[in-house]
C-alpha atoms as a PDB file:
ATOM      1  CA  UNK A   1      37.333 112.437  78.893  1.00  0.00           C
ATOM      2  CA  UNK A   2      34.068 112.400  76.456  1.00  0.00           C
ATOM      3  CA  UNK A   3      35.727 110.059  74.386  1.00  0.00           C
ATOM      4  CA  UNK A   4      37.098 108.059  77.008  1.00  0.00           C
ATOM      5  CA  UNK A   5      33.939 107.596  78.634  1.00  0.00           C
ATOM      6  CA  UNK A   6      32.052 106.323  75.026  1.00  0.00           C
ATOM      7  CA  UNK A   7      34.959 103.580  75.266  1.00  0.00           C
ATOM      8  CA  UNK A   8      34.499 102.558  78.145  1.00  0.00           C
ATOM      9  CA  UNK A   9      32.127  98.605  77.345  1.00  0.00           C
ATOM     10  CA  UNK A  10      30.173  99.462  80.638  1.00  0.00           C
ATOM     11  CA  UNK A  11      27.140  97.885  79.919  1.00  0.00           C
ATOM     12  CA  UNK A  12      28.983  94.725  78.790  1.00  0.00           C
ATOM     13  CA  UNK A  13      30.662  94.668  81.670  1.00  0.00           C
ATOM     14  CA  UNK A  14      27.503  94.781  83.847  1.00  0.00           C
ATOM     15  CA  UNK A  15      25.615  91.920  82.250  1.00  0.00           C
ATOM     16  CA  UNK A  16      28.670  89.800  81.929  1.00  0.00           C
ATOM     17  CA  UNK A  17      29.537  90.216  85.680  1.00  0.00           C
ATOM     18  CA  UNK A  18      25.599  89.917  86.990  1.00  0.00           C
ATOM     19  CA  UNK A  19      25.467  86.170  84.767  1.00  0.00           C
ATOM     20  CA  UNK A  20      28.694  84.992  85.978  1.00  0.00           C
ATOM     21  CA  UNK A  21      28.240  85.788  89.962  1.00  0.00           C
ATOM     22  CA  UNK A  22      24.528  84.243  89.007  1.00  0.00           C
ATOM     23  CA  UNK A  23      26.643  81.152  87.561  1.00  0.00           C
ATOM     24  CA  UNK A  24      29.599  81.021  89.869  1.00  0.00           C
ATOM     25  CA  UNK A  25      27.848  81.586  93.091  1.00  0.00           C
ATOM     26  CA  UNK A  26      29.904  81.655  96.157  1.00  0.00           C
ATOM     27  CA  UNK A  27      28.924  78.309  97.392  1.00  0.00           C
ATOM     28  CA  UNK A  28      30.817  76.849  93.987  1.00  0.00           C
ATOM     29  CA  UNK A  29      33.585  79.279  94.128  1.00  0.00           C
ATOM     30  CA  UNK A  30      34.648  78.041  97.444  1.00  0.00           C
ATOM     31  CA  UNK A  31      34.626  74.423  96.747  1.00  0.00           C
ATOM     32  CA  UNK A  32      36.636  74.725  93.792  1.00  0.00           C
ATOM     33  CA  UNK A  33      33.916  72.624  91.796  1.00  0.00           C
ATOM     34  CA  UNK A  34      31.868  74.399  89.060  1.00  0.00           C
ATOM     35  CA  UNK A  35      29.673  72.393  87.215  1.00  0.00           C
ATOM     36  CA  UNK A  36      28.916  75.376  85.442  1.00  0.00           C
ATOM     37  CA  UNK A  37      32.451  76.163  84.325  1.00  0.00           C
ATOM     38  CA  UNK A  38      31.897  74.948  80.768  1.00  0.00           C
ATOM     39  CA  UNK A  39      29.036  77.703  80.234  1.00  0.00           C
ATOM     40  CA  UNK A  40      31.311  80.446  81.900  1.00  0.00           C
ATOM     41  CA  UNK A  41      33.951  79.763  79.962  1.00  0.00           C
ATOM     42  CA  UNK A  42      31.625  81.008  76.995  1.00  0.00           C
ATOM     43  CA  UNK A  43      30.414  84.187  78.477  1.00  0.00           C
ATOM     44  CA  UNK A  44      33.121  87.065  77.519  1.00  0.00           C
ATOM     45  CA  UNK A  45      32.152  85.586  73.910  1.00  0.00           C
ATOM     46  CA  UNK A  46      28.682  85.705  74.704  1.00  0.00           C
ATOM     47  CA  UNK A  47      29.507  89.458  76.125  1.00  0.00           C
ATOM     48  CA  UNK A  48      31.515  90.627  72.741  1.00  0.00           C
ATOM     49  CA  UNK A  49      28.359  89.325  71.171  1.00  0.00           C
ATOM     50  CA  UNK A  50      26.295  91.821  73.019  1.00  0.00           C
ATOM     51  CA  UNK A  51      28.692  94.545  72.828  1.00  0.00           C
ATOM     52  CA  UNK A  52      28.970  94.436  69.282  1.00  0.00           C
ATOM     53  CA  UNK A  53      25.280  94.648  68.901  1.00  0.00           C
ATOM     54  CA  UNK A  54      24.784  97.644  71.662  1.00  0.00           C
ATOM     55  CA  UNK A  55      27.455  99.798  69.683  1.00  0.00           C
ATOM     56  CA  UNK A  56      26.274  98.457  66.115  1.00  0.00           C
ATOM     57  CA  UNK A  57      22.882  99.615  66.890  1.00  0.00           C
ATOM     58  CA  UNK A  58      23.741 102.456  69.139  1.00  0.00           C
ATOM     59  CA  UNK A  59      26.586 104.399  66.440  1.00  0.00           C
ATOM     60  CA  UNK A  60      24.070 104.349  63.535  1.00  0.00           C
ATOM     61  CA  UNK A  61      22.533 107.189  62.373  1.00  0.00           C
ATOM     62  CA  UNK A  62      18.760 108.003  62.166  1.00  0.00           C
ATOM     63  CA  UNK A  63      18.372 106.875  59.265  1.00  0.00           C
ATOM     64  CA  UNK A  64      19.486 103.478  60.654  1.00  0.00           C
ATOM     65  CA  UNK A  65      22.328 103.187  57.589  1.00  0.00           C
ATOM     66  CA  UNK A  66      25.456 100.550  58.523  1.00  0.00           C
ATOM     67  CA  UNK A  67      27.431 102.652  56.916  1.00  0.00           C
ATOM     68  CA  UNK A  68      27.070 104.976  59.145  1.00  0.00           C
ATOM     69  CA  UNK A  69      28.544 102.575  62.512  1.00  0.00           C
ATOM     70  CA  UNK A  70      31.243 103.767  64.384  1.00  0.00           C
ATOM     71  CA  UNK A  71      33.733 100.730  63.995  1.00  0.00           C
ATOM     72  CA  UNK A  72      36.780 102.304  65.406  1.00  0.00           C
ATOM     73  CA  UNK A  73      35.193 102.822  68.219  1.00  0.00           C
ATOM     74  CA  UNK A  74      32.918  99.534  68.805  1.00  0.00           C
ATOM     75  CA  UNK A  75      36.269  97.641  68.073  1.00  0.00           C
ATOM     76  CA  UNK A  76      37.729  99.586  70.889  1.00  0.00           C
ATOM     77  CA  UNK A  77      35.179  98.734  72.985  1.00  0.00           C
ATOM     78  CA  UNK A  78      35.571  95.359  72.448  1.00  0.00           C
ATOM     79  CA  UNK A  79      39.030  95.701  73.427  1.00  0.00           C
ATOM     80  CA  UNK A  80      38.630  97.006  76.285  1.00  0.00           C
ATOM     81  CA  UNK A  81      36.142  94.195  77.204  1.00  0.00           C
ATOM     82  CA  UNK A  82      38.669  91.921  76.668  1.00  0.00           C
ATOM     83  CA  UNK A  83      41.096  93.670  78.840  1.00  0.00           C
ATOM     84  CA  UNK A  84      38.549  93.664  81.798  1.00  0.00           C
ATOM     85  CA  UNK A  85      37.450  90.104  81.658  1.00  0.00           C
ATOM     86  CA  UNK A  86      41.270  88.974  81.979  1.00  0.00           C
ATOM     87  CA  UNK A  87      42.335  92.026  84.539  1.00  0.00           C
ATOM     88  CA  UNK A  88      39.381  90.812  86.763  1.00  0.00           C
ATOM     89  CA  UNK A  89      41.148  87.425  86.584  1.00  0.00           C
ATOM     90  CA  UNK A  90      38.602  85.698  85.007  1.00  0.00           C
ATOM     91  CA  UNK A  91      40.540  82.792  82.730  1.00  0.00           C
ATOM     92  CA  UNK A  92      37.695  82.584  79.631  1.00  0.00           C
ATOM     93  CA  UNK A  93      38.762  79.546  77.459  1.00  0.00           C
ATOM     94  CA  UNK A  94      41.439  78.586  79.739  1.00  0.00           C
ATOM     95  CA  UNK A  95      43.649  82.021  78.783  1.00  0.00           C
ATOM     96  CA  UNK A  96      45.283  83.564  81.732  1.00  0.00           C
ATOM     97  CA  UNK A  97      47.796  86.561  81.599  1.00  0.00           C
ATOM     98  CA  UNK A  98      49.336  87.382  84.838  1.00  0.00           C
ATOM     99  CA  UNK A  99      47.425  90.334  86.956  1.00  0.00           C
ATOM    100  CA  UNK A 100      50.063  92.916  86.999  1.00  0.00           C
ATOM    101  CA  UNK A 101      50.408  92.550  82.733  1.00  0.00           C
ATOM    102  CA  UNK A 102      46.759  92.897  82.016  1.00  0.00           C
ATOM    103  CA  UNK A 103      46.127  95.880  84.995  1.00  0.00           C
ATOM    104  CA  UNK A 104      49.268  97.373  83.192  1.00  0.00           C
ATOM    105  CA  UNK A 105      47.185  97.368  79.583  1.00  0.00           C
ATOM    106  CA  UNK A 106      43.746  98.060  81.181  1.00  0.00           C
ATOM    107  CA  UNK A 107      45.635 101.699  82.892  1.00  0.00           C
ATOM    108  CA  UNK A 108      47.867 102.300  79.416  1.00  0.00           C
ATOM    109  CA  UNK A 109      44.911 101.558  76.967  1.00  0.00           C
ATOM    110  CA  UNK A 110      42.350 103.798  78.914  1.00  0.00           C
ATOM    111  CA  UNK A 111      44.811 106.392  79.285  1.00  0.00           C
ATOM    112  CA  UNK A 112      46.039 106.364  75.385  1.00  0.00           C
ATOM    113  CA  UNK A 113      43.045 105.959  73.513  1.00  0.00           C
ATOM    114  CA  UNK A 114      41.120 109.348  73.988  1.00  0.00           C
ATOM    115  CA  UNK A 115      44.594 110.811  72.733  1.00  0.00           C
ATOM    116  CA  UNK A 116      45.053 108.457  69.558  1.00  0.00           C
ATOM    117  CA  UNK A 117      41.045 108.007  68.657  1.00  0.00           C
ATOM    118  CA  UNK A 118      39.161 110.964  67.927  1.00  0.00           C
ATOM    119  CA  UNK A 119      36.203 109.559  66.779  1.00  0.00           C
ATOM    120  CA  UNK A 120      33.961 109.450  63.814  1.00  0.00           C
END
């Protein structure tokens, strides 16, 4: 559960979700026009980005060696960001997979990984 928890892109999550409601705010979701689409359609890269710093910076060691990054896990994270974004049914870049496919991978991966990784 430890392991599962360390996994889990939370604070991704949170910032991409707080800039996109900020973005897409009801009144545009409802019309069906969002000028703002363009710069939404850019913000699960923008939220990888942030990710990958957060665990970069977060997995080193005192010393502050890159060496010493947890990259199994940070590229699980990201994963799992990915997962999210499309399960919430959010269609970055146009991609869409159909809800029950990526809910299916978001349950599977979150219930695998703490088995298969074990950390660094």
């Amino acid at each position: 559960m430890d392991r599962l928890i360390r996994l889990i892109p939370g604070e991704a999550l949170g910032v991409y979700l707080t800039i996109r409601g900020f973005w897409l705010g009801p009144e545009t979701t409802a019309t069906g026009g969002q000028p703002a689409d363009n710069f939404v359609d850019y913000l699960p890269a923008i939220g990888i980005l942030l990710l990958l710093v957060s665990r970069i910076l977060g997995t080193r060691n005192a010393t502050g060696s890159f060496a010493s990054v947890q990259w199994g896990g940070t590229l699980l994270a990201v994963i799992a960001f990915i997962l999210w974004v499309l399960a919430m049914g959010h269609r970055p870049f146009g991609w869409e997979l159909d809800g029950r496919i990526t809910s299916t991978l978001v349950d599977v991966f979150s219930f695998m990984v703490p088995y298969v990784y074990k950390g660094e």
